[in-house]
Protein backbone atom coordinates (compact mmCIF):
# COMPACT_ATOMS: atom_id res chain seq x y z
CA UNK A 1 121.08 96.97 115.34
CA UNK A 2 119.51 99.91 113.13
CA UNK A 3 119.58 103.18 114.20
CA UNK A 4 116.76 105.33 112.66
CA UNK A 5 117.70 109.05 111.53
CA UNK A 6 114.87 110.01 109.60
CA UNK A 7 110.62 109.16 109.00
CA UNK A 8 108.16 111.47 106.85
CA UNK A 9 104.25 110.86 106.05
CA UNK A 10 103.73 112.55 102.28
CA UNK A 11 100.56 113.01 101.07
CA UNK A 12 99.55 112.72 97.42
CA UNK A 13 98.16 116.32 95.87
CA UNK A 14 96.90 114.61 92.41
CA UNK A 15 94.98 111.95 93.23
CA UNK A 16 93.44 110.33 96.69
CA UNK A 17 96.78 108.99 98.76
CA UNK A 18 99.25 108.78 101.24
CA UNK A 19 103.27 107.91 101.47
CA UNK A 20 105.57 107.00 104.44
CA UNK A 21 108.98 105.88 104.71
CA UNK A 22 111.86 105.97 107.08
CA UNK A 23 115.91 106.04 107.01
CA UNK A 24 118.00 103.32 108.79
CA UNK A 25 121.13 102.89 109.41
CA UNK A 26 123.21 99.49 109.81
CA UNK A 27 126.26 97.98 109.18
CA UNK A 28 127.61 100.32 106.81
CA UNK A 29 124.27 100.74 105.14
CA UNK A 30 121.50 103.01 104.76
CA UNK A 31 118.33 101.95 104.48
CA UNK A 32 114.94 103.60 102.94
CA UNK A 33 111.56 101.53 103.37
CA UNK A 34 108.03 102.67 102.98
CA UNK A 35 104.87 102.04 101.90
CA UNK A 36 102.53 103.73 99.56
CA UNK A 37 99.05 104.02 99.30
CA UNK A 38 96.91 105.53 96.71
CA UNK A 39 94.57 105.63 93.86
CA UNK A 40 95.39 104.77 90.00
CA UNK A 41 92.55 104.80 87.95
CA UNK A 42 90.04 103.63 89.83
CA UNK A 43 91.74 100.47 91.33
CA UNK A 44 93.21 100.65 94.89
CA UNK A 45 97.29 100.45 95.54
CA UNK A 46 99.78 99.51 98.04
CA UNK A 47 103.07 98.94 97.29
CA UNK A 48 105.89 98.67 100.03
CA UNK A 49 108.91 99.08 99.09
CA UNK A 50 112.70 98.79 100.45
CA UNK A 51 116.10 100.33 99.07
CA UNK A 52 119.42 99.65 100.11
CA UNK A 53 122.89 101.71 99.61
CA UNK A 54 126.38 101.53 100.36
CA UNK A 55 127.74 103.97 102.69
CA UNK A 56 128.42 106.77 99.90
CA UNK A 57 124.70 105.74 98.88
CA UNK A 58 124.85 104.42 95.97
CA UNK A 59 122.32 101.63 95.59
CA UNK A 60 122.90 98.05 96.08
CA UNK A 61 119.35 96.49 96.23
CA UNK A 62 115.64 97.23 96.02
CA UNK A 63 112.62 95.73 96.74
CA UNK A 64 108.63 96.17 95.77
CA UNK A 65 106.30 94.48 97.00
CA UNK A 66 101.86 94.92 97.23
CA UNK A 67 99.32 94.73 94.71
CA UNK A 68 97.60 97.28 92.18
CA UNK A 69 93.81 96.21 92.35
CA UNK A 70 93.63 92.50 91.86
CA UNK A 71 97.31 92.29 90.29
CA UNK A 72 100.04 91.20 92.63
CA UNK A 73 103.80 93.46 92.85
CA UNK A 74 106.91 91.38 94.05
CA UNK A 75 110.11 93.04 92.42
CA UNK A 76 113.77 92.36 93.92
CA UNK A 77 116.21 94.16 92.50
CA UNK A 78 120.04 93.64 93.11
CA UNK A 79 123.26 95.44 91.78
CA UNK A 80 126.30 94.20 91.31
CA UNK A 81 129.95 95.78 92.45
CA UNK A 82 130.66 96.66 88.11
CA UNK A 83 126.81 98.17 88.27
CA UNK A 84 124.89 95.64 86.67
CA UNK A 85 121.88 94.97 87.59
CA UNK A 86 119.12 92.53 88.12
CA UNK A 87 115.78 92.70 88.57
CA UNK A 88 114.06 89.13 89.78
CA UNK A 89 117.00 87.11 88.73
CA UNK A 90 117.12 88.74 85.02
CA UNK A 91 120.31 90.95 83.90
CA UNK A 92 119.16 94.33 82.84
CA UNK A 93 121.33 95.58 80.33
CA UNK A 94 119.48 98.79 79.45
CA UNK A 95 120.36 100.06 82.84
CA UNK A 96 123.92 98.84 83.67
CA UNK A 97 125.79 101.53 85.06
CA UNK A 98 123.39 103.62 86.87
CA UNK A 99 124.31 104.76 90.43
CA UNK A 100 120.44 105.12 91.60
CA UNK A 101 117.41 103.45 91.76
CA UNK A 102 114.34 105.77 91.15
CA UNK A 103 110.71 104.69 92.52
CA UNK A 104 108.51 106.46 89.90
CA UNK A 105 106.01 105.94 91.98
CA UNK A 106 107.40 107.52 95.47
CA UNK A 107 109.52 110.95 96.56
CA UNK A 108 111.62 108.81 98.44
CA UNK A 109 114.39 107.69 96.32
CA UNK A 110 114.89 111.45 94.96
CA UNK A 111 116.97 111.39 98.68
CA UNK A 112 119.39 109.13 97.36
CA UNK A 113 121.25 111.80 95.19
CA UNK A 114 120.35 114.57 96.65
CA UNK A 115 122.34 112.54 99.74
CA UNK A 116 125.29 111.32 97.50
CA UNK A 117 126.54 114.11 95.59
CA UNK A 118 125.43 116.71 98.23
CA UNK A 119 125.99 119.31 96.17
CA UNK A 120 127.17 123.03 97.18
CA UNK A 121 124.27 126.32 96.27
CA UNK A 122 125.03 127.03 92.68
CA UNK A 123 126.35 123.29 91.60
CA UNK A 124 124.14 120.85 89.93
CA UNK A 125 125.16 117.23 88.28
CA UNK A 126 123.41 114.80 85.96
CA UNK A 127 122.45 111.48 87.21
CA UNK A 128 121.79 108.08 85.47
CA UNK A 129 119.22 106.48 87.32
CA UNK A 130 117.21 102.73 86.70
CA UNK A 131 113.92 104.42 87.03
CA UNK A 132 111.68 101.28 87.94
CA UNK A 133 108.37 102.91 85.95
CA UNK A 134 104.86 102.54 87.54
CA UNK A 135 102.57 100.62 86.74
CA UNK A 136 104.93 98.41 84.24
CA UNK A 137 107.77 97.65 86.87
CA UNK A 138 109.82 97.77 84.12
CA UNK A 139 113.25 99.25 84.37
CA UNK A 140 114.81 101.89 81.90
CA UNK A 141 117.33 104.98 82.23
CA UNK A 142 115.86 108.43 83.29
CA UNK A 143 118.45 111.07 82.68
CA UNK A 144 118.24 113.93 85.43
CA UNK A 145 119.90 116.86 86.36
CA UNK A 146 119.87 118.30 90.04
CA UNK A 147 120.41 121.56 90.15
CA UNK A 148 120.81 122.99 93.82
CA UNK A 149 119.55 126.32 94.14
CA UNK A 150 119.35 127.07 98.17
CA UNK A 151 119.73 125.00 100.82
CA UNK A 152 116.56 123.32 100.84
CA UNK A 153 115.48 123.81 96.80
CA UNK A 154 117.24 121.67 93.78
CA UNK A 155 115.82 122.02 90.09
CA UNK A 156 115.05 118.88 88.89
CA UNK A 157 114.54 117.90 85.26
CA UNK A 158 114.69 114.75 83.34
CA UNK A 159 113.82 113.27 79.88
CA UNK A 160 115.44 115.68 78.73
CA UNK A 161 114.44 118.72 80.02
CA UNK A 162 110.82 117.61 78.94
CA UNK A 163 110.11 117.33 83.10
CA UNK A 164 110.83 119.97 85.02
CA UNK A 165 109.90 120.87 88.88
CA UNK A 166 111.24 122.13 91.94
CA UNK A 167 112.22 120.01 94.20
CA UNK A 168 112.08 121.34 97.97
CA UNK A 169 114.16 118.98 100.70
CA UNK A 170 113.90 119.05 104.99
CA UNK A 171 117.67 118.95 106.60
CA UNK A 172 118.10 115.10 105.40
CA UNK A 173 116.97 115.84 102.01
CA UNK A 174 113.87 114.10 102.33
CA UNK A 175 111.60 116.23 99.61
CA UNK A 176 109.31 117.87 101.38
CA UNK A 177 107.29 119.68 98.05
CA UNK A 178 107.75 117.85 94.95
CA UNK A 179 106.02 119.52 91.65
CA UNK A 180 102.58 119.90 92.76
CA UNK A 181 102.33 116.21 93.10
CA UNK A 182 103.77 115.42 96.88
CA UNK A 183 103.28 117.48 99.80
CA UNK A 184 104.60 116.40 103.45
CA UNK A 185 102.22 116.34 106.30
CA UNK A 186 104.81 115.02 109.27
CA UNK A 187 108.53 114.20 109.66
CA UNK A 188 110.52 113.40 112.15
């Protein structure tokens, strides 16, 4: 049986849309799924999505699933116990290793480390992730650094330090503002 701890409705500030996802618990697992809805381009999107991690959450599994216009999304996404990982049956060698999945397309998976390394005011960390990029589905690496500044504010940067934004979280770490792009309308 899954017990629920956490749900939150985002809306999108840069372009027509909407994003909602919840955290479950079960088994020893936690348990994001969403869906997202919104505009690229002109074409219509909705992509649901599902990510899995141990208890320390580090992720085991992902899933994406929906269509971009006429074009059809269905992405499974498994990691192995030595951190390799597979996406629809094929190794993925460029990201073997990383702890975290990233959604480049949702606010949801920033939770994952901001919920793993749950870091004290003052401490930040740099993070590996498999950033599944939007609208390829391809995965790569996206170095980050999370720098916690408050209780409820991180610094984020990656590529380098060529992305940089403030990252504002509710008491799950859930972002609630993310860089002018994401800003939430309901949690619960």
């Amino acid at each position: 049986m899954s017990k629920p701890h956490d749900a939150i409705l985002w809306r999108r500030l840069d372009r027509a849309g909407h994003e909602a996802a919840r955290v479950t618990s079960a088994d020893g697992l936690w348990h994001i799924s969403g869906c997202a809805v919104f505009v690229e381009g002109e074409l219509p999107v909705r992509l649901d999505y599902n990510v899995s991690c141990d208890a320390s959450w580090t992720t085991r599994s992902a899933s994406v699933a929906g269509w971009i216009g006429a074009r059809t999304i269905d992405v499974q996404i498994e990691v192995n116990d030595e951190r390799q990982w597979l996406m629809n049956g094929d190794p993925q060698a460029a990201v073997s290793g990383c702890v975290d999945v990233d959604l480049n397309f949702s606010p949801s998976t920033n939770l994952l480390p901001v919920r793993r390394l749950n870091l004290s005011i003052g401490e930040e960390a740099v993070v590996r992730a498999a950033w599944l990029r939007f609208p390829s589905f391809q995965l790569e690496v996206l170095e980050q650094v999370y720098r916690r500044t408050a209780v409820d504010l991180y610094e984020y940067e990656s590529a380098g330090g060529s992305f940089k934004a403030q990252l504002r979280v509710n008491q799950f770490g859930f972002p609630v503002e993310y860089a002018g792009v994401w800003q939430v309308e309901a949690s619960a």
